[in-house]
Protein backbone atom coordinates (compact mmCIF):
# COMPACT_ATOMS: atom_id res chain seq x y z
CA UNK A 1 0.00 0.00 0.00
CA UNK A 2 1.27 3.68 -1.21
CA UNK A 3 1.24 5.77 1.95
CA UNK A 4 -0.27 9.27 1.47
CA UNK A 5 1.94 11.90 0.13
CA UNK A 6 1.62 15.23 1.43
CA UNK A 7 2.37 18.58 0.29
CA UNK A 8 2.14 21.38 2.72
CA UNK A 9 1.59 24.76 1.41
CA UNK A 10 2.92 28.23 2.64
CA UNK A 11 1.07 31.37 1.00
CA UNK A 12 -0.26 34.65 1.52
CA UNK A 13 -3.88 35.14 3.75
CA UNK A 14 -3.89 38.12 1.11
CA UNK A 15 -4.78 37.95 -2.41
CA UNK A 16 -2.17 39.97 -3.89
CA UNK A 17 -2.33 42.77 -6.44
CA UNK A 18 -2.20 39.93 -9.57
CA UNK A 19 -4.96 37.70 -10.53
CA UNK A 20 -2.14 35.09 -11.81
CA UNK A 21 -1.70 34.82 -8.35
CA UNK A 22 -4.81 33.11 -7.25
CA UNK A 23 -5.10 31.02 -10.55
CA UNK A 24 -2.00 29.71 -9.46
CA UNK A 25 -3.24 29.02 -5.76
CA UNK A 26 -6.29 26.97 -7.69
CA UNK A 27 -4.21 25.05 -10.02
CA UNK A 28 -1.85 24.05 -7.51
CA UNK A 29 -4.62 22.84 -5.30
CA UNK A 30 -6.65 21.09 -8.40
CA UNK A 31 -2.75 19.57 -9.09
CA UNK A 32 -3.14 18.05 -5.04
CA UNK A 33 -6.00 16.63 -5.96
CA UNK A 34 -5.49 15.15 -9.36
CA UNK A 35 -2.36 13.33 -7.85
CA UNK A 36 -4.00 12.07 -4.70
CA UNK A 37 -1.88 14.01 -2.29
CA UNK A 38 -2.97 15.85 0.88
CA UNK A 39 -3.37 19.41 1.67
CA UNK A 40 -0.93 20.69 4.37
CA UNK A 41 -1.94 24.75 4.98
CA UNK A 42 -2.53 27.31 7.38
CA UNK A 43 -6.47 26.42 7.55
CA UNK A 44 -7.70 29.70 6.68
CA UNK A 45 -10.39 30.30 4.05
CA UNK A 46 -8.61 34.02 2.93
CA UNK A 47 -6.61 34.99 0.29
CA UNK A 48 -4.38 32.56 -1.61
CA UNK A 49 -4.65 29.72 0.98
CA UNK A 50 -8.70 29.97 0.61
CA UNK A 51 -7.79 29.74 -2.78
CA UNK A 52 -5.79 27.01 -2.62
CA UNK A 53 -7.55 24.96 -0.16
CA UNK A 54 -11.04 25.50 -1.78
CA UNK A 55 -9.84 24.08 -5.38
CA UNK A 56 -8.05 21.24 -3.67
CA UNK A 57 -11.18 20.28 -1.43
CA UNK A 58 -13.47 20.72 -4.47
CA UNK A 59 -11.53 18.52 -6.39
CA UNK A 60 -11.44 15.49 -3.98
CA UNK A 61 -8.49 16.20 -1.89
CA UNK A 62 -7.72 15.05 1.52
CA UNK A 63 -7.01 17.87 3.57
CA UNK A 64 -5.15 19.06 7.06
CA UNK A 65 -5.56 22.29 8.26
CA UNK A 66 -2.99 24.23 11.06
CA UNK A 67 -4.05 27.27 12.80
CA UNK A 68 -2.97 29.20 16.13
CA UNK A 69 -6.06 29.73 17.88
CA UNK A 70 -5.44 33.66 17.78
CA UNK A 71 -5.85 33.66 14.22
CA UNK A 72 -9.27 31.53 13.39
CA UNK A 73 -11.78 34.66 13.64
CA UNK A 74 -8.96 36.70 11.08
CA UNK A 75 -8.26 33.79 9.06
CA UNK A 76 -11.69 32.43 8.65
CA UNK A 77 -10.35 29.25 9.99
CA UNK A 78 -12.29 26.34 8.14
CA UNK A 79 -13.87 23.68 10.40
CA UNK A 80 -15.14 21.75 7.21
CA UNK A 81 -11.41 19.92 6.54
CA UNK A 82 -10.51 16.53 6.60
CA UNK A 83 -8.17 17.62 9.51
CA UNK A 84 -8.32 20.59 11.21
CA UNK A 85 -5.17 21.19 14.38
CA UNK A 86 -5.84 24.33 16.07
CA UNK A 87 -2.04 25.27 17.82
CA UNK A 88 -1.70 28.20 20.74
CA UNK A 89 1.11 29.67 18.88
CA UNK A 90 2.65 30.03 15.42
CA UNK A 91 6.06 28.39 15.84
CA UNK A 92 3.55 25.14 17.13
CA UNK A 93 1.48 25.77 13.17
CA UNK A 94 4.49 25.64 11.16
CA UNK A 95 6.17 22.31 13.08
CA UNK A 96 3.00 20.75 13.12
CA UNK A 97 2.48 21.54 9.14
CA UNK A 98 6.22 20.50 8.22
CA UNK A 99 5.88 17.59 10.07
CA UNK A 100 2.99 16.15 8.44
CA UNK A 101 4.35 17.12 4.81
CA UNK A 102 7.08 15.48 2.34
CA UNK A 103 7.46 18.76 0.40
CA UNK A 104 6.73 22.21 0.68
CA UNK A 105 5.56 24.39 -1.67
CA UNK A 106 5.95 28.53 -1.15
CA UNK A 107 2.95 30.47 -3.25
CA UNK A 108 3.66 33.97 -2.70
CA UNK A 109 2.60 36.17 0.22
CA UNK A 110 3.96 38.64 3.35
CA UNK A 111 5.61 38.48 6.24
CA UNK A 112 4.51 35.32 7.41
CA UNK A 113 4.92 33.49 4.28
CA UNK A 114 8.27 34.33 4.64
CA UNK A 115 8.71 33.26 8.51
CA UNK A 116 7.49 29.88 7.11
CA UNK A 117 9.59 29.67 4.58
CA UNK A 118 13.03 30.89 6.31
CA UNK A 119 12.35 28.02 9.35
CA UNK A 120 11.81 25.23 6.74
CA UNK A 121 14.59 26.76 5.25
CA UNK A 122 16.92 26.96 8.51
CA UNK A 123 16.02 23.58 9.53
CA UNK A 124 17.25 22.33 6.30
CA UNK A 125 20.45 24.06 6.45
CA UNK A 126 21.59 22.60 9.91
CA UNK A 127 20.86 19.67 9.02
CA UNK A 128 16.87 18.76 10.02
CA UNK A 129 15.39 17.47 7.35
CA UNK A 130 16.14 16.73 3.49
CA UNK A 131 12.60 17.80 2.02
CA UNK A 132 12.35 19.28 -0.95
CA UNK A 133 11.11 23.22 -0.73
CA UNK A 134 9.95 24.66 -4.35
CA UNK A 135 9.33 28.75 -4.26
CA UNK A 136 6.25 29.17 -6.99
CA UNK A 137 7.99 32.33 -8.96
CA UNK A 138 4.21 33.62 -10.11
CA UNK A 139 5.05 36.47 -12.20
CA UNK A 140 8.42 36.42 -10.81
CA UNK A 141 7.59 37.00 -7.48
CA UNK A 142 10.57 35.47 -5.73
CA UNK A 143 12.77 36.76 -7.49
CA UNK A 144 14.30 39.34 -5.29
CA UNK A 145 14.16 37.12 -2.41
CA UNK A 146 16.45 34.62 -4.70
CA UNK A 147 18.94 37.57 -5.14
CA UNK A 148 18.87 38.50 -1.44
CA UNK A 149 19.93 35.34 -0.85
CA UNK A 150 22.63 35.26 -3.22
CA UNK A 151 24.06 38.55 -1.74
CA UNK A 152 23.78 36.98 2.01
CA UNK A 153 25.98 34.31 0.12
CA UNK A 154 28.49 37.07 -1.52
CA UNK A 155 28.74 38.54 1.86
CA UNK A 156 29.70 35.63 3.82
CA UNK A 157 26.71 35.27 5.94
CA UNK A 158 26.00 31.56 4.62
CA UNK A 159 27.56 29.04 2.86
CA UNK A 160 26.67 28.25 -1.22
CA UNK A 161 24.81 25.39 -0.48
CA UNK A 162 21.69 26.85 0.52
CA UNK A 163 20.53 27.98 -2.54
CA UNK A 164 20.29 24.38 -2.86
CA UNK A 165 18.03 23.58 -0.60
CA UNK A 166 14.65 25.44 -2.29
CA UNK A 167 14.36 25.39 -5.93
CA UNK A 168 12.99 28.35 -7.86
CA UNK A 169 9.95 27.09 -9.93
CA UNK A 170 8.91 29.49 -12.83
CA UNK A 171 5.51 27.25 -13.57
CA UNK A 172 2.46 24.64 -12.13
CA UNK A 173 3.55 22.23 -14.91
CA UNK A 174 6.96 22.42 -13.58
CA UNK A 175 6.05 22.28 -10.15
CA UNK A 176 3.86 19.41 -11.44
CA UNK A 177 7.04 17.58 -12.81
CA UNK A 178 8.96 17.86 -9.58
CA UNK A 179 6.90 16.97 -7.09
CA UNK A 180 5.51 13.94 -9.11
CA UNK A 181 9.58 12.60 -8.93
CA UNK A 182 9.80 13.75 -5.65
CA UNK A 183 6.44 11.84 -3.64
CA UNK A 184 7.43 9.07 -5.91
């Protein structure tokens, strides 16, 4: 028997100022679906993770939804999931998601997209964990963040190898590709 493969997703409780953004969101979660994977995300029902969760739920998919209690009245947190794990702090959400994933996938969004994805991140540096992190580079989104972290490499503040560790994805059929290989 196949276990389930997960794919937990970090993204913005914001639409965003592009449209591509939340088609993106949709196909990604109609993609979770269509493979038979789980849902990992932040269990809100706003902005790209509504998005995403809605078209993966619609679709069939199993899902597992992670949310500090602090934030289910702002985040619309959605009772109606497979799973729902309600945390009492942030730092609890993201171990709880990460640990019940096999990849991650970074959609864009703020501040606290980027908390999630800098812990995965960190944890993968020092040696924590060897899943595979793809940034979605919607309308080349990431893109800064890619050169910020080449310059934190040109300035000696880490090491090469962790540009390595998250791969910058420019489409969903891409994304498609490499997660297919990788929850082989």
């Amino acid at each position: 028997m196949t276990p389930l493969r997960s794919v937990c997703v970090f993204c913005g409780s914001r639409p965003g100022g592009r449209p591509a953004y939340a088609d993106e969101a949709r196909a990604l979660g109609a993609l979770i679906a269509a493979e038979g994977w789980r849902l990992v995300y932040g269990a809100g029902d706003v902005g790209l993770m509504g998005e995403v969760a809605r078209s993966a739920q619609g679709a069939g998919a199993r899902t597992l939804g992670v949310i500090p209690t602090h934030l289910m009245a702002r985040e619309q947190g959605r009772r109606d999931l497979t799973t729902l794990v309600i945390t009492e702090d942030m730092h609890e959400r993201k171990k709880v998601m990460f640990m019940n994933s096999d990849a991650i996938v970074v959609l864009p969004g703020g501040a606290g997209t980027l908390d999630e994805f800098f812990e995965v991140l960190t944890w993968r540096q020092i040696g924590l964990h060897r899943k595979p992190i793809y940034l979605l580079n919607t309308g080349g989104y990431w893109t800064p963040l890619v050169k910020l972290m080449d310059h934190v490499i040109d300035e000696g503040f880490a090491e090469n190898p962790i540009r390595s560790y998250s791969i910058l994805v420019d489409s969903i059929e891409t994304l498609s590709s490499l997660l297919r290989d990788a929850l082989k």
